[in-house]
PDB file of N, CA and C in Angstrom:
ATOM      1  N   UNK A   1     -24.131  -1.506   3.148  1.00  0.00           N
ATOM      2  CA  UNK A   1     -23.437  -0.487   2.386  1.00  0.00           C
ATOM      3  C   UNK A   1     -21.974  -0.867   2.210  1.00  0.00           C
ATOM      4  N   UNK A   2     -21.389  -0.506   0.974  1.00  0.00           N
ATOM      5  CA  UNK A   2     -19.927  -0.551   0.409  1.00  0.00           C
ATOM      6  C   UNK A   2     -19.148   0.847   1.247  1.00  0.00           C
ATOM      7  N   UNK A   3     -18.174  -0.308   1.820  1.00  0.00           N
ATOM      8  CA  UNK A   3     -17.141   1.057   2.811  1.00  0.00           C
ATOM      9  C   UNK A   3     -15.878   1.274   1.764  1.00  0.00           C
ATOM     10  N   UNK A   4     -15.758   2.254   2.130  1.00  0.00           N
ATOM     11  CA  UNK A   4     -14.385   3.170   0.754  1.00  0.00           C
ATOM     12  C   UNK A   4     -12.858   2.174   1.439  1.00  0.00           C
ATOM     13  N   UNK A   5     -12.248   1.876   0.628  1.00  0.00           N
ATOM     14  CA  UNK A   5     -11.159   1.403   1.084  1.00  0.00           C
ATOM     15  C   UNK A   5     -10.012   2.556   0.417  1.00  0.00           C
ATOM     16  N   UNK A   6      -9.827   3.170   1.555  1.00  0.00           N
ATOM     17  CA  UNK A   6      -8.992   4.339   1.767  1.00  0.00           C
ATOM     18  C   UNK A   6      -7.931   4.108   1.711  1.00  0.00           C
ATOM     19  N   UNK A   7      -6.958   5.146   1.775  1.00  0.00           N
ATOM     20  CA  UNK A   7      -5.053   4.363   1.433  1.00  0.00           C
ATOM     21  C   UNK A   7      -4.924   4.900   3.200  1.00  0.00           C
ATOM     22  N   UNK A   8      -4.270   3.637   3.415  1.00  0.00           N
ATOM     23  CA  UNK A   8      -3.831   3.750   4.797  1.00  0.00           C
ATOM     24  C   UNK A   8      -2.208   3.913   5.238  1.00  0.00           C
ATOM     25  N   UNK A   9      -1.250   3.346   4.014  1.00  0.00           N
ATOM     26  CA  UNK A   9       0.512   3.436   3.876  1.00  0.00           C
ATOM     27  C   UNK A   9       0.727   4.089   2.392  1.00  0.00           C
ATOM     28  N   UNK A  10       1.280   4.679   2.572  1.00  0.00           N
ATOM     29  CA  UNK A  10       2.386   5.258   0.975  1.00  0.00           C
ATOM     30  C   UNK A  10       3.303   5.362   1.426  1.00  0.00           C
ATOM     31  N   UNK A  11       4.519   5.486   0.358  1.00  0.00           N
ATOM     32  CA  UNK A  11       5.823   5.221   0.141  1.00  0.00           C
ATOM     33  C   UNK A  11       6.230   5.333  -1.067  1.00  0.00           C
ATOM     34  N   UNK A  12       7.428   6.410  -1.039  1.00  0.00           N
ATOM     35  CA  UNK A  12       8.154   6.081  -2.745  1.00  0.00           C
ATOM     36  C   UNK A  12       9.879   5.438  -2.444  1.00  0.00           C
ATOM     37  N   UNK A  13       9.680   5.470  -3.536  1.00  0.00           N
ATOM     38  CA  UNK A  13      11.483   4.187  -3.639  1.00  0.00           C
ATOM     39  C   UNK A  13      11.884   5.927  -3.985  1.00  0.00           C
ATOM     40  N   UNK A  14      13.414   5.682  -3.073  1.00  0.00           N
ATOM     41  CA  UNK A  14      13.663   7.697  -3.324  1.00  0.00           C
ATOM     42  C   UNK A  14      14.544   7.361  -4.717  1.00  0.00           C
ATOM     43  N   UNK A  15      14.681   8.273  -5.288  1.00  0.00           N
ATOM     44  CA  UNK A  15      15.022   8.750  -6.405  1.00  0.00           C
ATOM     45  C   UNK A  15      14.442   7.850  -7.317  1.00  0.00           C
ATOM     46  N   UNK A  16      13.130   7.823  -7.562  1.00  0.00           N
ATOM     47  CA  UNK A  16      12.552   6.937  -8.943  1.00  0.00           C
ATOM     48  C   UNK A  16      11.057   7.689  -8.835  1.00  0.00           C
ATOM     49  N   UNK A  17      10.291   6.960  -9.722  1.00  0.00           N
ATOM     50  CA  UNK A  17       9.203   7.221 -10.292  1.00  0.00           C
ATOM     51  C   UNK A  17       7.906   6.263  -9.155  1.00  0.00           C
ATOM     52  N   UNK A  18       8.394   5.157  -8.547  1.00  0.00           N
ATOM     53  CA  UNK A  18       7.791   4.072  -8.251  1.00  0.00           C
ATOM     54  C   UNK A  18       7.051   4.630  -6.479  1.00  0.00           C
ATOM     55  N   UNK A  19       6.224   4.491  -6.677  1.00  0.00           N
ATOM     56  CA  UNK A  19       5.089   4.414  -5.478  1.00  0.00           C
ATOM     57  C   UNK A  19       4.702   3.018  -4.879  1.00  0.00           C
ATOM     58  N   UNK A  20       4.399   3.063  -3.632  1.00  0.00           N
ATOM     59  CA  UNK A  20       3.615   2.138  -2.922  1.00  0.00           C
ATOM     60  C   UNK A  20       2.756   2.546  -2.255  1.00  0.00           C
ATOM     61  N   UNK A  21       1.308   1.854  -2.343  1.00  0.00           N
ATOM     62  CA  UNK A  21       0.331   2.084  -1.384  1.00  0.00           C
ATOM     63  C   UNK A  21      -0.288   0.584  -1.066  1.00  0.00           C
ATOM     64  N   UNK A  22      -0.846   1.231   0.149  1.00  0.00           N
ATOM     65  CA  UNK A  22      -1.599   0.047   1.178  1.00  0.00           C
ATOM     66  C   UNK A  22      -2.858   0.199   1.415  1.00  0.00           C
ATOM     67  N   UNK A  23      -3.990  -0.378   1.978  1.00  0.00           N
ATOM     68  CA  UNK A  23      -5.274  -0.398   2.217  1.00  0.00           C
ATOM     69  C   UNK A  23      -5.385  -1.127   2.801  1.00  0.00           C
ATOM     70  N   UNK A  24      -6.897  -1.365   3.274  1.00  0.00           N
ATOM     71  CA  UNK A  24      -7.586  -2.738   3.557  1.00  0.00           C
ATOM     72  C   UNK A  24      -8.375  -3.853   2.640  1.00  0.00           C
ATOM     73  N   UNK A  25      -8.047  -3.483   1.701  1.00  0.00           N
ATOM     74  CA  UNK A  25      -8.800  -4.277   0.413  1.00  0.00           C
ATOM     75  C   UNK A  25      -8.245  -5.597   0.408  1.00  0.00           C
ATOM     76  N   UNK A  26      -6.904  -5.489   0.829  1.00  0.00           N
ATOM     77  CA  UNK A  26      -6.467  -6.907   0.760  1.00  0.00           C
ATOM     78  C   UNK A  26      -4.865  -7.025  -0.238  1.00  0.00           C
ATOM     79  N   UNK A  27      -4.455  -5.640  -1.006  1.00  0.00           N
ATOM     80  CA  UNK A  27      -3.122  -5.604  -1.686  1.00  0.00           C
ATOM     81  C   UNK A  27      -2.691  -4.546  -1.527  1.00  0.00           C
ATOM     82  N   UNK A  28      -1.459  -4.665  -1.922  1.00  0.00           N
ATOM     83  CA  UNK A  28      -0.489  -3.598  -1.883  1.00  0.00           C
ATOM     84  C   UNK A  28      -0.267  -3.216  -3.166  1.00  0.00           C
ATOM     85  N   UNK A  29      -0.415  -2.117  -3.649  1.00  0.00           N
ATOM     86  CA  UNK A  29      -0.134  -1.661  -5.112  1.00  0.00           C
ATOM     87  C   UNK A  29       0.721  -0.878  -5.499  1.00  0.00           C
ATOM     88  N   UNK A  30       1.567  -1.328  -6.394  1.00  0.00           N
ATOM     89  CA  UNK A  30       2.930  -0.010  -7.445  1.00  0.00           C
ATOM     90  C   UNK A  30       2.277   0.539  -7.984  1.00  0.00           C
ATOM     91  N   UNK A  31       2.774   1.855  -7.847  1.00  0.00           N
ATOM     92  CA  UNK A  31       2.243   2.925  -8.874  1.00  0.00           C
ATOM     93  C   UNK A  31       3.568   3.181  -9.217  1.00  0.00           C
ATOM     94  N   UNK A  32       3.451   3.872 -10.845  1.00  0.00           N
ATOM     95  CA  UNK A  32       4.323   4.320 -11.592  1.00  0.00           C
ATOM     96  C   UNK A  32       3.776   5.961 -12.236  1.00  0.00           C
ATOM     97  N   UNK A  33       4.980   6.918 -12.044  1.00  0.00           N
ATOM     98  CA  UNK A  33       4.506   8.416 -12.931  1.00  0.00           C
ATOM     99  C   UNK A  33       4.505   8.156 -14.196  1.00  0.00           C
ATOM    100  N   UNK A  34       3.261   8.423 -15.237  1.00  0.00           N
ATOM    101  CA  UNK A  34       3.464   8.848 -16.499  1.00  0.00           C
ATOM    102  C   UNK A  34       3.515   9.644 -16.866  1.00  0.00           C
ATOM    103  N   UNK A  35       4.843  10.436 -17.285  1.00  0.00           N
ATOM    104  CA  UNK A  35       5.220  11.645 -17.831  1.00  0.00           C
ATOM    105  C   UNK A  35       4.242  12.337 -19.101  1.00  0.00           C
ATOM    106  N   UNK A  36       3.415  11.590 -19.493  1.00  0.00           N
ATOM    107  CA  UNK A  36       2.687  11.784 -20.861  1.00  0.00           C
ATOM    108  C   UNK A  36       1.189  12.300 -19.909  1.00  0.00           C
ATOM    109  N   UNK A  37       0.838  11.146 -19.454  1.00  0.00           N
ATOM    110  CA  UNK A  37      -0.307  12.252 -18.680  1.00  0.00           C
ATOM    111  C   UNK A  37      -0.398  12.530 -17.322  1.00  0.00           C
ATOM    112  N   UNK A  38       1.056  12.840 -17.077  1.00  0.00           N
ATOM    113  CA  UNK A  38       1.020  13.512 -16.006  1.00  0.00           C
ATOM    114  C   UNK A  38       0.262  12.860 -14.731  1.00  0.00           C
ATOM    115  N   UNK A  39      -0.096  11.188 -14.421  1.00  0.00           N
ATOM    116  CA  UNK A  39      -1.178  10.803 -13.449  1.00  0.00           C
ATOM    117  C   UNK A  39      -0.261   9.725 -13.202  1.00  0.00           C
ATOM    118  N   UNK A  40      -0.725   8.953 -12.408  1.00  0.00           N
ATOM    119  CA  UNK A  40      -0.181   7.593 -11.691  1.00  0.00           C
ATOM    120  C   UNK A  40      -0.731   6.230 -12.079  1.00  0.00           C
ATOM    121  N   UNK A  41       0.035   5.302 -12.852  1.00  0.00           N
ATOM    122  CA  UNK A  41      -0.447   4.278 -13.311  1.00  0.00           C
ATOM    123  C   UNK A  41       0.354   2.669 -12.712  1.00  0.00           C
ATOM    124  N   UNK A  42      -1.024   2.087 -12.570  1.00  0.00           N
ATOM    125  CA  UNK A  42      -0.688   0.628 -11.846  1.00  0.00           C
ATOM    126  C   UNK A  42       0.331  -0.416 -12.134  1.00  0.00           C
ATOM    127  N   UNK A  43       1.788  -0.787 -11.548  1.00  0.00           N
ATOM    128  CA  UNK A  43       2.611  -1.565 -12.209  1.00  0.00           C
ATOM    129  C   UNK A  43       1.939  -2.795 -11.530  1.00  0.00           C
ATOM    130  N   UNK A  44       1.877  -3.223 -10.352  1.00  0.00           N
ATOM    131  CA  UNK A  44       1.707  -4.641  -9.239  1.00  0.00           C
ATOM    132  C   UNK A  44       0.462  -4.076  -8.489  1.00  0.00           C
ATOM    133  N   UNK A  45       0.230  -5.742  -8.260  1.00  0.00           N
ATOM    134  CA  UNK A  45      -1.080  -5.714  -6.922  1.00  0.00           C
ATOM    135  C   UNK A  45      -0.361  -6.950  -6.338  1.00  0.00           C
ATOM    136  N   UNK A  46      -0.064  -7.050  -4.966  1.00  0.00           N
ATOM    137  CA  UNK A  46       0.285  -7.731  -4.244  1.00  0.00           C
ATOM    138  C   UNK A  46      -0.539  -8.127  -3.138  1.00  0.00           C
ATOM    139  N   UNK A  47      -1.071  -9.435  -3.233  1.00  0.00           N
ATOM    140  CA  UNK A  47      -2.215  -9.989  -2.199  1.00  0.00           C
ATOM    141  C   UNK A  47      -1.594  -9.969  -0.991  1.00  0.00           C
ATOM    142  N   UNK A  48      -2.007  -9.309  -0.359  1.00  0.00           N
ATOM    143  CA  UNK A  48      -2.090  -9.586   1.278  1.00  0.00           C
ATOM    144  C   UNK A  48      -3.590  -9.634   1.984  1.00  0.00           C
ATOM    145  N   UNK A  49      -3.079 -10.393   3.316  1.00  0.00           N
ATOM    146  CA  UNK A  49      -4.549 -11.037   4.487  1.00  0.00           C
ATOM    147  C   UNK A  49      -4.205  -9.623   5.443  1.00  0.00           C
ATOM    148  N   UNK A  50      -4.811  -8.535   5.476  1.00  0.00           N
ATOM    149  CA  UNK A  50      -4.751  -7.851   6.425  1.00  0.00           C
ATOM    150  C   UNK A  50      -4.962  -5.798   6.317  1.00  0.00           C
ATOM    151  N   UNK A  51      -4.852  -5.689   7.411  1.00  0.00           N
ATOM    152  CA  UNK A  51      -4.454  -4.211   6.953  1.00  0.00           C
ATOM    153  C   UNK A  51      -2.998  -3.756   6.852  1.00  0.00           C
ATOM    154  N   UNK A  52      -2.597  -2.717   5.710  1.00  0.00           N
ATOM    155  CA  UNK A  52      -1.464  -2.569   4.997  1.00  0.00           C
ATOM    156  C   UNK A  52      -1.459  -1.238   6.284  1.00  0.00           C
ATOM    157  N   UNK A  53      -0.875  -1.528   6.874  1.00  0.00           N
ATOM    158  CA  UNK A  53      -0.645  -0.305   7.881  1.00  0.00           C
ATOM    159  C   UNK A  53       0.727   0.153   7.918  1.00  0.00           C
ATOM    160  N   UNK A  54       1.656  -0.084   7.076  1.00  0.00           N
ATOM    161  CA  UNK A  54       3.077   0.953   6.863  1.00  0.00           C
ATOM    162  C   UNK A  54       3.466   0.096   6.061  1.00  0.00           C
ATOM    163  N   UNK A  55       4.616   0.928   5.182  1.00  0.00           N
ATOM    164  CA  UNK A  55       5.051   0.388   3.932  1.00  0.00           C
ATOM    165  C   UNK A  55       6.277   1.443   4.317  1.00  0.00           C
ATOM    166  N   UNK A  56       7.179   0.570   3.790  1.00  0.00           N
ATOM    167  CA  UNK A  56       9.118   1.393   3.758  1.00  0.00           C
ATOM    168  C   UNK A  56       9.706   0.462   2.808  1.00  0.00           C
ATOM    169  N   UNK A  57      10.343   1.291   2.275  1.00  0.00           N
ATOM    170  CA  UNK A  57      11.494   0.372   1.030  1.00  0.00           C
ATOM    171  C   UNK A  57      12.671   0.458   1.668  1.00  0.00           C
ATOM    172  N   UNK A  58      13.201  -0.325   1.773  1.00  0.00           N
ATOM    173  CA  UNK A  58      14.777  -0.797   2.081  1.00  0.00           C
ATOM    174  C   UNK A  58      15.798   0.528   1.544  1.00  0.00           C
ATOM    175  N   UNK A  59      16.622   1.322   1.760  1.00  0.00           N
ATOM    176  CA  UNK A  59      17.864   2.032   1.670  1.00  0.00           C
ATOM    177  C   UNK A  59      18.061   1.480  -0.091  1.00  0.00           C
ATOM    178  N   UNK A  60      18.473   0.511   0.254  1.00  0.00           N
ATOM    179  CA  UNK A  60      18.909  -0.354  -0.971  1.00  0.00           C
ATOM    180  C   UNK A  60      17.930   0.076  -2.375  1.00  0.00           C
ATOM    181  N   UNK A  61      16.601  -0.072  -1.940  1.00  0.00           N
ATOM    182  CA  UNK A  61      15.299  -0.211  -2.615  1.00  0.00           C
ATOM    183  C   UNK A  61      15.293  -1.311  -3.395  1.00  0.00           C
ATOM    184  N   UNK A  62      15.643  -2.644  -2.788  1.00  0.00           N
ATOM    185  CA  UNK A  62      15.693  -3.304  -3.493  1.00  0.00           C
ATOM    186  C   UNK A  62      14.366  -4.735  -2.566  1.00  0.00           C
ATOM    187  N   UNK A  63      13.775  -4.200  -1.247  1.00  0.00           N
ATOM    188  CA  UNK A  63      13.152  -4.554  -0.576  1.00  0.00           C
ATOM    189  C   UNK A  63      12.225  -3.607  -0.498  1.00  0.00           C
ATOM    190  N   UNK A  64      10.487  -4.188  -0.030  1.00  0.00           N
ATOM    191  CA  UNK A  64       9.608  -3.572   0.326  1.00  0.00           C
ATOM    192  C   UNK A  64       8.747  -4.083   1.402  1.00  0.00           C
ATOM    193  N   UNK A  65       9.437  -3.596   2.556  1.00  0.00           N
ATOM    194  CA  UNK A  65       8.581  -3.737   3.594  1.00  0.00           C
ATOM    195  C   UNK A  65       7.511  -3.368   4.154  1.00  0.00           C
ATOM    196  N   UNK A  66       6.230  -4.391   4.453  1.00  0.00           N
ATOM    197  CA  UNK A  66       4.994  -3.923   4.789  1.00  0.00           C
ATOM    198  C   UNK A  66       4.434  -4.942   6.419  1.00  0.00           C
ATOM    199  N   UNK A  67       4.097  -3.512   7.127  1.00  0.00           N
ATOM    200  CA  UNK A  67       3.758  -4.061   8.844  1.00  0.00           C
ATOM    201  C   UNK A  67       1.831  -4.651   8.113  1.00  0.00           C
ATOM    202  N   UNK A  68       1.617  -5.858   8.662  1.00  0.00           N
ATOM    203  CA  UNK A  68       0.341  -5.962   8.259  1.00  0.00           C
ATOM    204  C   UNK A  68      -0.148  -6.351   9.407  1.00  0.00           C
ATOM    205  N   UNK A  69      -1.717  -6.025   9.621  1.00  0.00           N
ATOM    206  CA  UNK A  69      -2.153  -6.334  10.957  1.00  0.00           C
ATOM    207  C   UNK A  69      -4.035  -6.507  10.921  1.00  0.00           C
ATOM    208  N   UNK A  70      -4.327  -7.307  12.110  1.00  0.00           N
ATOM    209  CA  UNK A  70      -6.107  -7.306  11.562  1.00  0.00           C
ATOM    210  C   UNK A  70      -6.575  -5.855  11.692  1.00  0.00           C
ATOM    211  N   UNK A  71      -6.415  -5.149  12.665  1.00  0.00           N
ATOM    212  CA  UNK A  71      -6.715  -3.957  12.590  1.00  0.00           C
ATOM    213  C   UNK A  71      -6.240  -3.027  12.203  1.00  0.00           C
ATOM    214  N   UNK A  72      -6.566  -1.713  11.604  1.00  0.00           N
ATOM    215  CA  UNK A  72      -6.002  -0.482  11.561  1.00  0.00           C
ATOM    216  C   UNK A  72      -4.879   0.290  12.635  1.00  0.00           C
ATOM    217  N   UNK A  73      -4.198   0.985  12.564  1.00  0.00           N
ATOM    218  CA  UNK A  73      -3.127   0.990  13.278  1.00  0.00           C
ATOM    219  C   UNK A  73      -3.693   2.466  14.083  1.00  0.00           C
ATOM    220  N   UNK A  74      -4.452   3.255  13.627  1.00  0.00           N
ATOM    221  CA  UNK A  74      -5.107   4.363  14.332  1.00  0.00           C
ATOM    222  C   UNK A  74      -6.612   3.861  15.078  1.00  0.00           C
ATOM    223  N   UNK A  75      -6.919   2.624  15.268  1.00  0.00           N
ATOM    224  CA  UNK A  75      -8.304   2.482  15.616  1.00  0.00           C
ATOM    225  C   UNK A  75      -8.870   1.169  15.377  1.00  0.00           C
ATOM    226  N   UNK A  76      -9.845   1.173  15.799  1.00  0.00           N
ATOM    227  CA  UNK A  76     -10.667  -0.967  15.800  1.00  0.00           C
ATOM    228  C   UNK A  76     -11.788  -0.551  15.302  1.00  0.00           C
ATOM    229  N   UNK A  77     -11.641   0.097  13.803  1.00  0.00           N
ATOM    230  CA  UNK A  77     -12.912   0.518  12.911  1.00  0.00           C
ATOM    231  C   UNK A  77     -13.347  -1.132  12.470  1.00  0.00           C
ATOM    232  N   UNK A  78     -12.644  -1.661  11.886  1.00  0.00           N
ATOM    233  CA  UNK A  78     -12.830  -3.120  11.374  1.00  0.00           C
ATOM    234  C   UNK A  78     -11.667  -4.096  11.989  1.00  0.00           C
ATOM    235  N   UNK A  79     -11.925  -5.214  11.654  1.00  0.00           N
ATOM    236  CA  UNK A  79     -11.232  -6.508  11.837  1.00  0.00           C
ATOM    237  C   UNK A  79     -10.818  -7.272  11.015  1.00  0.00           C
ATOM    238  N   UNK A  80      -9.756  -7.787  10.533  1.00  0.00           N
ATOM    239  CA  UNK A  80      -9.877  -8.562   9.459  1.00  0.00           C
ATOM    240  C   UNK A  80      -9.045  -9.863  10.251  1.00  0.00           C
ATOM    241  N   UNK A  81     -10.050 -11.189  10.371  1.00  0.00           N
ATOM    242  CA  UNK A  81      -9.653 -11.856  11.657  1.00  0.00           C
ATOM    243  C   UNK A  81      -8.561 -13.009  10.949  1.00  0.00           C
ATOM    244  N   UNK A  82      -8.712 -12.974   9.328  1.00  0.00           N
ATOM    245  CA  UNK A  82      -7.541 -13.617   8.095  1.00  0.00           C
ATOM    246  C   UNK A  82      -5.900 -13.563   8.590  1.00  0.00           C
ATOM    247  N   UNK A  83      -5.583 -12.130   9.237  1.00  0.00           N
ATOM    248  CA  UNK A  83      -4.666 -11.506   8.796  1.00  0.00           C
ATOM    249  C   UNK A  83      -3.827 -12.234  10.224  1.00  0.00           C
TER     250      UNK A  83
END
């Protein structure tokens, strides 16, 4: 069976439109607000080996820091032995 790859980090850059999320799929993805329909649309996918277990943007926001690790940071549901 196909396991759900759930968001495990979010993060917004403060005062903007721009989102970050994390998973175990293997990237880190920008989201952007579209004011037109009102929903969240994909700017970046950023490959990473691991689980995306916290995401913080720099003060600056000119950095995006992500803790990556083989396991989940709440639990040893999976392994990802890459990372």
């Amino acid at each position: 069976t196909e396991q759900a790859n759930w968001i495990v980090s979010l993060c917004a850059l403060k005062n903007t439109d721009l989102l970050a999320s994390g998973s175990k799929d293997g990237f880190i993805r920008l989201w952007k607000r579209d004011d037109e329909s009102r929903s969240l649309v994909p700017v970046l996918r950023i490959p990473v080996a691991g689980f995306v277990n916290t995401l913080q943007f720099t003060q600056s926001g000119k950095y995006l820091i992500a803790g990556i690790g083989q396991e989940h940071r709440f639990g040893r549901w999976w392994r990802i032995t890459e990372a």
